[in-house]
PDB file of N, CA and C in Angstrom:
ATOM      1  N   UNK A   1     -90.755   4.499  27.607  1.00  0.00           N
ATOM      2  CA  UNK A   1     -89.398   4.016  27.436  1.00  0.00           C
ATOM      3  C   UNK A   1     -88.384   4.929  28.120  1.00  0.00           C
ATOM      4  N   UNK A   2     -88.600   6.215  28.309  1.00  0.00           N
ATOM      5  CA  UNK A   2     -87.727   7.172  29.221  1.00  0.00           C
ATOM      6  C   UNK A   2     -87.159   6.557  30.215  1.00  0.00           C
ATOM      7  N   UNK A   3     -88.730   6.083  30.843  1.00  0.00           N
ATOM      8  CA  UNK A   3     -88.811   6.384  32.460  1.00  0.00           C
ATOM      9  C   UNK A   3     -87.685   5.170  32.489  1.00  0.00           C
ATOM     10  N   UNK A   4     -87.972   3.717  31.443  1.00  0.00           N
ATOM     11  CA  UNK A   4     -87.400   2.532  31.975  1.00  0.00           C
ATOM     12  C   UNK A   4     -85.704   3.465  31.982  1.00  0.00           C
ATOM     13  N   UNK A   5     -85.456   3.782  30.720  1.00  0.00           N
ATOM     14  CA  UNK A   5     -83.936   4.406  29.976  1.00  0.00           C
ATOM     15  C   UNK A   5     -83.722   4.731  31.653  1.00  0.00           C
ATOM     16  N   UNK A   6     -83.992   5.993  31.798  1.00  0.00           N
ATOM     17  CA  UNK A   6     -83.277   6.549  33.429  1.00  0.00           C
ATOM     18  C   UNK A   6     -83.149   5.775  34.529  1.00  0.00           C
ATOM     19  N   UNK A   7     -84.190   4.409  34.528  1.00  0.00           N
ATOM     20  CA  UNK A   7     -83.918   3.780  35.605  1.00  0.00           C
ATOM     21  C   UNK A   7     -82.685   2.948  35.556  1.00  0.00           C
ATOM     22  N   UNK A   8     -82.160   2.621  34.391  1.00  0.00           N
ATOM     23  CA  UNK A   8     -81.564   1.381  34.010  1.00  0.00           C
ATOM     24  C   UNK A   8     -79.998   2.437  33.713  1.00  0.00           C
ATOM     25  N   UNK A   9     -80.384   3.825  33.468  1.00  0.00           N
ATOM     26  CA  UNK A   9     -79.077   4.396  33.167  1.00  0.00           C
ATOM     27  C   UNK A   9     -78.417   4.426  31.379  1.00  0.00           C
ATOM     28  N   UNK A  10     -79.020   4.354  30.536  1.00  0.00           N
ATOM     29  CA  UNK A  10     -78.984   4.060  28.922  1.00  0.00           C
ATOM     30  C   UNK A  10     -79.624   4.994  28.109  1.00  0.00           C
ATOM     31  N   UNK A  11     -79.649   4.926  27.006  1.00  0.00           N
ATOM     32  CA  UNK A  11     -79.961   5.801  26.396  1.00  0.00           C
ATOM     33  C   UNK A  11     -81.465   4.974  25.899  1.00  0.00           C
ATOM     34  N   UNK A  12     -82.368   5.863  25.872  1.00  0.00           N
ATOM     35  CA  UNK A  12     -84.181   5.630  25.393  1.00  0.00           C
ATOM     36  C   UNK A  12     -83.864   4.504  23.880  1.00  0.00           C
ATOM     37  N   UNK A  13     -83.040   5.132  23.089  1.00  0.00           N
ATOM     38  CA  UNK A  13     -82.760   4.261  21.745  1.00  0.00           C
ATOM     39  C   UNK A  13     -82.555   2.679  22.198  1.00  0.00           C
ATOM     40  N   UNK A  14     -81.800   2.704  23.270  1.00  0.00           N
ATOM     41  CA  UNK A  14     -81.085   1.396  23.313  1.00  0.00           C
ATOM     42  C   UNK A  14     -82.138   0.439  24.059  1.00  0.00           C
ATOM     43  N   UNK A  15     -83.444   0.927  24.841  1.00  0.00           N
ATOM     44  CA  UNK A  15     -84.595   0.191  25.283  1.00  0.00           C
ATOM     45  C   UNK A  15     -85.295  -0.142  24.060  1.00  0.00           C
ATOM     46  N   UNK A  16     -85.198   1.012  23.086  1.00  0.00           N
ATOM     47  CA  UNK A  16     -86.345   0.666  22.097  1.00  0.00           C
ATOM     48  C   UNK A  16     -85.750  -0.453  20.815  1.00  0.00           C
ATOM     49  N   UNK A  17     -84.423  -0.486  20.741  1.00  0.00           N
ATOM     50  CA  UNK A  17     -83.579  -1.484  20.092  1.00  0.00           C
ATOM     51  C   UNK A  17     -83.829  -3.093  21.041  1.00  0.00           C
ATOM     52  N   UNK A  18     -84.028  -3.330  22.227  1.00  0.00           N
ATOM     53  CA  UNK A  18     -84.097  -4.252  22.666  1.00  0.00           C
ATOM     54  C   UNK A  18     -85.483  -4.831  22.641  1.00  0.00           C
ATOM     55  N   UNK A  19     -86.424  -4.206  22.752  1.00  0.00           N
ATOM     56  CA  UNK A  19     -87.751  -4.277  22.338  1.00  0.00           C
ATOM     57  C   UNK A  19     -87.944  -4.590  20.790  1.00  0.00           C
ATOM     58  N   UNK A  20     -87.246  -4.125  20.132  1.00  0.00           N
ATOM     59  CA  UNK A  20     -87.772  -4.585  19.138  1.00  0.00           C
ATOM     60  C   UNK A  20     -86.916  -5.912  18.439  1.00  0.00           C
ATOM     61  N   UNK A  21     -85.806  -6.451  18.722  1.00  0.00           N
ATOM     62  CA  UNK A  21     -85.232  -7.681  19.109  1.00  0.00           C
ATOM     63  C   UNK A  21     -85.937  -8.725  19.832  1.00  0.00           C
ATOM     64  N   UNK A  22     -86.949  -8.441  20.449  1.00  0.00           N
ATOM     65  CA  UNK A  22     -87.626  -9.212  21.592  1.00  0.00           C
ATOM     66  C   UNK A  22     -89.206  -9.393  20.821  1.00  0.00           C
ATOM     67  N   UNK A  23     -89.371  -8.600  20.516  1.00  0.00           N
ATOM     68  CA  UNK A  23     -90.782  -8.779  19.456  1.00  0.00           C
ATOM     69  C   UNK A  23     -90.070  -9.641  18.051  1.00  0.00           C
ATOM     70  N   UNK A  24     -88.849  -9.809  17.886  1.00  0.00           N
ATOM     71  CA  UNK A  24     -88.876 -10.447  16.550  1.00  0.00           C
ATOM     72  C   UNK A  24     -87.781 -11.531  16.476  1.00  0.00           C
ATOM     73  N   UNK A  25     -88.067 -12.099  18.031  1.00  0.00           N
ATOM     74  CA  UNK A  25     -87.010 -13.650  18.334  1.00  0.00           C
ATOM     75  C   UNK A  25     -88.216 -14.383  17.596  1.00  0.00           C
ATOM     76  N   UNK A  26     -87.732 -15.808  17.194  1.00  0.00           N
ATOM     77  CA  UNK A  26     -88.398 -16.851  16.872  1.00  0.00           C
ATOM     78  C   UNK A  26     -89.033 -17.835  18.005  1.00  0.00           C
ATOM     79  N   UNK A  27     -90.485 -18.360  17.918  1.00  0.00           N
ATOM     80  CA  UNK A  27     -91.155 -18.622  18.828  1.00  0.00           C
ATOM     81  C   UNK A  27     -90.478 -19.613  20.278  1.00  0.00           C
ATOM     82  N   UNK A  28     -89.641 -20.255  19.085  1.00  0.00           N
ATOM     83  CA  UNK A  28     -88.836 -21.354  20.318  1.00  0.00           C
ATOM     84  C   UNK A  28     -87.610 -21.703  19.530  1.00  0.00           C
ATOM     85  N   UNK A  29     -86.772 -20.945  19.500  1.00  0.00           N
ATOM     86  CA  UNK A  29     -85.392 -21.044  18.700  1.00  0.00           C
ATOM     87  C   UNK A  29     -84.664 -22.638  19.148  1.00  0.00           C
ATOM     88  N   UNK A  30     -84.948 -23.301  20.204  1.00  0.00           N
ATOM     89  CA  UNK A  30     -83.778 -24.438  20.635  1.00  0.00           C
ATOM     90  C   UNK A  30     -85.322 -25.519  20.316  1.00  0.00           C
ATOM     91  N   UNK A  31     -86.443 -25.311  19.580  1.00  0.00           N
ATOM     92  CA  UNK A  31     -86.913 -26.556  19.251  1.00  0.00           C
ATOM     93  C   UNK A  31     -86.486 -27.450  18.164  1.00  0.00           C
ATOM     94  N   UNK A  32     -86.734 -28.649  18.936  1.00  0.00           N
ATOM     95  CA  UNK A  32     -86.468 -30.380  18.093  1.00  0.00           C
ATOM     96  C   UNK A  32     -84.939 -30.332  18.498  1.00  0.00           C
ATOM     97  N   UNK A  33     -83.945 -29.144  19.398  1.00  0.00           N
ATOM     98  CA  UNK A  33     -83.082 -29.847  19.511  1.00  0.00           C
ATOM     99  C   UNK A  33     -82.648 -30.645  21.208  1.00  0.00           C
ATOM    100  N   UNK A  34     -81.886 -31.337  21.526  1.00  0.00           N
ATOM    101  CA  UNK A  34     -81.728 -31.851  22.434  1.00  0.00           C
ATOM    102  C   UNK A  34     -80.653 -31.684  23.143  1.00  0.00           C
ATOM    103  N   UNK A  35     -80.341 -31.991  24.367  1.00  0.00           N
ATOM    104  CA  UNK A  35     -79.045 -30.502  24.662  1.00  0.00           C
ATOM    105  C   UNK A  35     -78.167 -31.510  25.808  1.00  0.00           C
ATOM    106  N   UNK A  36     -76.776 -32.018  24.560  1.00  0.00           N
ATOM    107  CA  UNK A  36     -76.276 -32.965  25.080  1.00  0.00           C
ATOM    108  C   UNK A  36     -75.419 -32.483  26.978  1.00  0.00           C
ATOM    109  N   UNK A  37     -74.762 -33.960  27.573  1.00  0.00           N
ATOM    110  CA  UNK A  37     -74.564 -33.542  28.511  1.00  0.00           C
ATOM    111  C   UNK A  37     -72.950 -33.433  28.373  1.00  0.00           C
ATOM    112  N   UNK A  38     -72.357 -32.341  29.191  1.00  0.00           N
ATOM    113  CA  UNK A  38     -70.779 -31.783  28.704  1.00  0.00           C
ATOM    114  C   UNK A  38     -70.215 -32.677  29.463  1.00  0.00           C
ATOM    115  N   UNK A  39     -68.955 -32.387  28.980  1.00  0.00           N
ATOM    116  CA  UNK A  39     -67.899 -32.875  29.544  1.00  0.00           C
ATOM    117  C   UNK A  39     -67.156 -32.808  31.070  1.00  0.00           C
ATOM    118  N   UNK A  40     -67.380 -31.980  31.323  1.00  0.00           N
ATOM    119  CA  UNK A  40     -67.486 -31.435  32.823  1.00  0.00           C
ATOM    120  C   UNK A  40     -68.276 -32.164  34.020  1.00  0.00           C
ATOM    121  N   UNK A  41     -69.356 -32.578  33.633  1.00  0.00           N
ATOM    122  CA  UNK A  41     -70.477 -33.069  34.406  1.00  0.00           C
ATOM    123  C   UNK A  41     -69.403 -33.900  35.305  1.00  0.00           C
ATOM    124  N   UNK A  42     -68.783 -35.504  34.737  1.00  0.00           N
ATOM    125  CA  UNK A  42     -68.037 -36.210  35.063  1.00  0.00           C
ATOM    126  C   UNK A  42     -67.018 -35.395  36.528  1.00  0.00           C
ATOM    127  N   UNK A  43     -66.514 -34.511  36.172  1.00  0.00           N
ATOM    128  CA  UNK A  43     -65.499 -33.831  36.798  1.00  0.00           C
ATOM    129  C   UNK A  43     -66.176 -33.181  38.210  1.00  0.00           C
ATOM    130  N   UNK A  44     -67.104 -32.987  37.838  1.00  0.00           N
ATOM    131  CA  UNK A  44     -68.053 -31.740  38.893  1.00  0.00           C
ATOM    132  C   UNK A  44     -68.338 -32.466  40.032  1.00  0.00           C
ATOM    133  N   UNK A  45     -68.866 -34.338  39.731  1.00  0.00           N
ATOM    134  CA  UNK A  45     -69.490 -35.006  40.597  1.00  0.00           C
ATOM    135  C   UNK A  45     -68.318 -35.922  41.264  1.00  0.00           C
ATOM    136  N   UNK A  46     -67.039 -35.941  40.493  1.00  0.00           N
ATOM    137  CA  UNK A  46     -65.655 -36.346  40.973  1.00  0.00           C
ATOM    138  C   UNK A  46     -65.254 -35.455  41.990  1.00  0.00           C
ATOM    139  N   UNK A  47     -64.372 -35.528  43.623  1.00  0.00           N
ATOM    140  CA  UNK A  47     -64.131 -34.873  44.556  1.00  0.00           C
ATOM    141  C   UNK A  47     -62.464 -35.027  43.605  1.00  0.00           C
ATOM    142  N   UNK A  48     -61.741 -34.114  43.488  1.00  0.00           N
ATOM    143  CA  UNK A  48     -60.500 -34.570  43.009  1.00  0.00           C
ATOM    144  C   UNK A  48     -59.211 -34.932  44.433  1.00  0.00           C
ATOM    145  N   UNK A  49     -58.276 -35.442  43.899  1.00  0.00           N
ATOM    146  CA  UNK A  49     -57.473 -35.469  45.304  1.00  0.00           C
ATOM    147  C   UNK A  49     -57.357 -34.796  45.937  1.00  0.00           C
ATOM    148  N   UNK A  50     -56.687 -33.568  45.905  1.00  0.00           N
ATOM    149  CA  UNK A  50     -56.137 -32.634  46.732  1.00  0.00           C
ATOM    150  C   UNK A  50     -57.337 -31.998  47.430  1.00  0.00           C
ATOM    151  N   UNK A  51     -58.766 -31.826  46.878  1.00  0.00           N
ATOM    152  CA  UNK A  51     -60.111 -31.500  47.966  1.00  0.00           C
ATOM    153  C   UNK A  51     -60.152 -32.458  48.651  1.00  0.00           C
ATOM    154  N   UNK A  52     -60.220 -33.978  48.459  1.00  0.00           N
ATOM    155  CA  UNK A  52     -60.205 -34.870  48.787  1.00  0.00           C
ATOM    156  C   UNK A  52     -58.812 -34.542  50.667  1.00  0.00           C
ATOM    157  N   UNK A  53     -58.257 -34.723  50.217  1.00  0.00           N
ATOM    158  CA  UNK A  53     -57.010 -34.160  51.240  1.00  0.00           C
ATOM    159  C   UNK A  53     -57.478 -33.015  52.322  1.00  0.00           C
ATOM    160  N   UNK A  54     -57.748 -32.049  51.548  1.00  0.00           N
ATOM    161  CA  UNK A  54     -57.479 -30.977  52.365  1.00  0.00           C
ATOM    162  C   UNK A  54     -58.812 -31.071  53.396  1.00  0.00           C
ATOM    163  N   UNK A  55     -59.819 -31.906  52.764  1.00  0.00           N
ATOM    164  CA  UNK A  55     -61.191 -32.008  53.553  1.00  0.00           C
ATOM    165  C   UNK A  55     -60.573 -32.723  54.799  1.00  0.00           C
ATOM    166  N   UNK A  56     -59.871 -33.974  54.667  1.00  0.00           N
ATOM    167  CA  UNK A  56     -60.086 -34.753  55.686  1.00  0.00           C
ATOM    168  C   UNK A  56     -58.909 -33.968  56.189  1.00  0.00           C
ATOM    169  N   UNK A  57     -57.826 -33.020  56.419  1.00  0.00           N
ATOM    170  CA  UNK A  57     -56.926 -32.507  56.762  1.00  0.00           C
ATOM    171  C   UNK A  57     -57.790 -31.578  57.899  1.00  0.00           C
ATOM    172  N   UNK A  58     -58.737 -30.915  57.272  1.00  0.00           N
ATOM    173  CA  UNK A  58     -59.226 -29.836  57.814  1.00  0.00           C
ATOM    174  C   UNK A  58     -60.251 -30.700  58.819  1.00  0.00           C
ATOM    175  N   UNK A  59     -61.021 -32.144  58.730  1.00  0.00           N
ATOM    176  CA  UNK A  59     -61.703 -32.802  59.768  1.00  0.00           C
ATOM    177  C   UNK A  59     -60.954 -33.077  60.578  1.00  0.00           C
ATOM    178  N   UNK A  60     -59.771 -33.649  60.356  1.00  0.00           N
ATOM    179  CA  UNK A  60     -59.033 -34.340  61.970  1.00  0.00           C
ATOM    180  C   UNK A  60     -58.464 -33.086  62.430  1.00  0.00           C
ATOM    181  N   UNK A  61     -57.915 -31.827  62.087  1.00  0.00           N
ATOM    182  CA  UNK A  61     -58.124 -31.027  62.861  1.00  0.00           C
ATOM    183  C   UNK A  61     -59.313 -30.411  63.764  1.00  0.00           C
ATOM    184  N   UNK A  62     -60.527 -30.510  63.076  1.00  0.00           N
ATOM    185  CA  UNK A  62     -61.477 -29.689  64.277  1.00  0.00           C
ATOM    186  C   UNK A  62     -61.455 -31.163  65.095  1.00  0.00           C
ATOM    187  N   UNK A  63     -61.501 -32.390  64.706  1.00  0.00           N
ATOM    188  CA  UNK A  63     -61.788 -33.249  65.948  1.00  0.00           C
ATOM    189  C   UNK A  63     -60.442 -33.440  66.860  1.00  0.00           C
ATOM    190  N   UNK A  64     -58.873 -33.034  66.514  1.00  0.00           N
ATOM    191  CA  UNK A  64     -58.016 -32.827  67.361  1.00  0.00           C
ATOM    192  C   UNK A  64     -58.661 -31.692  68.526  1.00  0.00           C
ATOM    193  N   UNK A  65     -59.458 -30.147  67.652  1.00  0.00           N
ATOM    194  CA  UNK A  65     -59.620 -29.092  68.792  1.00  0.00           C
ATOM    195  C   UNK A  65     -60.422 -29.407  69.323  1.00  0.00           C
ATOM    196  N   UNK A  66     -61.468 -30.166  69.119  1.00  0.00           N
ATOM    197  CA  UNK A  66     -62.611 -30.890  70.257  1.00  0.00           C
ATOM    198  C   UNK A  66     -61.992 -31.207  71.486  1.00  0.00           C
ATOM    199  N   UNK A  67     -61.506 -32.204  71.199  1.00  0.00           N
ATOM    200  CA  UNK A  67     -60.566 -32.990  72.027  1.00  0.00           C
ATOM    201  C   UNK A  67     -60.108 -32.208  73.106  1.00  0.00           C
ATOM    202  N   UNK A  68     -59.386 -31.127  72.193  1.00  0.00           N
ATOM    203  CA  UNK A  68     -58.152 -30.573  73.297  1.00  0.00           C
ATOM    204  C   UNK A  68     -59.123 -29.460  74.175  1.00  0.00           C
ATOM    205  N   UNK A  69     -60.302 -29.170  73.897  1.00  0.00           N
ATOM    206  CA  UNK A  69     -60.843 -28.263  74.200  1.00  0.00           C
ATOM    207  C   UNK A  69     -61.591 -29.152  75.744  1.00  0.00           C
ATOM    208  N   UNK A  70     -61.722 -30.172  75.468  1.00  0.00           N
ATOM    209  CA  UNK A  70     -62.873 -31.254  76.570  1.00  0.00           C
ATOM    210  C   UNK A  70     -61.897 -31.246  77.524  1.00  0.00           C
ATOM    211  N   UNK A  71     -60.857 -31.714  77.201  1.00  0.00           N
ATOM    212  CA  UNK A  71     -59.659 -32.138  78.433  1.00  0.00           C
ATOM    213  C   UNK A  71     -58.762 -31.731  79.342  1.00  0.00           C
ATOM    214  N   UNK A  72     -59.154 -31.694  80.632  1.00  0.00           N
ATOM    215  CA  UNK A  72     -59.240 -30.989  81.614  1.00  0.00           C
ATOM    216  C   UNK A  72     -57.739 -31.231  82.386  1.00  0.00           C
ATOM    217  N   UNK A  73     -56.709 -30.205  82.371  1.00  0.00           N
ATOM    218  CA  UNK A  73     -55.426 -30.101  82.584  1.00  0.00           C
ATOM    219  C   UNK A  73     -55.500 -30.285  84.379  1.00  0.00           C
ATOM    220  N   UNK A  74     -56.447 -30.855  84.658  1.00  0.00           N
ATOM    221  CA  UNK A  74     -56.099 -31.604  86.536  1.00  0.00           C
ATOM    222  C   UNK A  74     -56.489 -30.287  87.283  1.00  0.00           C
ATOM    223  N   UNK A  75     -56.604 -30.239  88.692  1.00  0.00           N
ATOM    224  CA  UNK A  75     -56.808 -29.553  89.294  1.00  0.00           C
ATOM    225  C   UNK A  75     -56.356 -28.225  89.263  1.00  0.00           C
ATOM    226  N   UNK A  76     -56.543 -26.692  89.649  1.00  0.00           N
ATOM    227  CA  UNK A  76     -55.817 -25.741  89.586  1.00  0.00           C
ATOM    228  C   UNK A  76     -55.768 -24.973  90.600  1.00  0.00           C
ATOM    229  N   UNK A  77     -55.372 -23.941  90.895  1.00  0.00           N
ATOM    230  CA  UNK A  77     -55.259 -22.774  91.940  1.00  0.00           C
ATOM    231  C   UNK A  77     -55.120 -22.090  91.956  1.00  0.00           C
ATOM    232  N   UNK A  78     -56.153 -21.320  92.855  1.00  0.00           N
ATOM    233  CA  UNK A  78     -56.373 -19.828  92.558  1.00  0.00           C
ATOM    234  C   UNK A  78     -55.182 -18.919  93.410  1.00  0.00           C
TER     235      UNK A  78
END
């Protein structure tokens, strides 16, 4: 338990406190229950407006710099 203590930076007590927390969890604490879906989900898979915006803001700009980048200002001279 030292060696882990120094690697991790803690005191030897506080490995052997977690160890013994870990030897005396219950086999499957979240059995028989079922693990509803939040509220958020809805929101996460929604693009909201303003991403919505700024995406296509930020596309017709790179396809404006395409553009301006292809098109060839006519002959020149050296």
């Amino acid at each position: 338990m030292a060696y882990i203590a120094d690697l991790f930076g803690c005191h030897p007590d506080t490995i052997a406190q977690g160890k013994r927390d870990l030897e005396n969890l219950p086999a499957d604490e979240a059995a028989g229950r079922v693990r509803k879906k939040g509220a958020d989900a809805r929101m996460l898979a929604k693009a909201s407006r303003a991403s919505s915006r700024r995406s296509k803001l930020k596309l017709r700009r790179k396809r404006l710099d395409r553009r301006s980048a292809t098109v060839r200002s006519g002959p020149t001279s050296d």
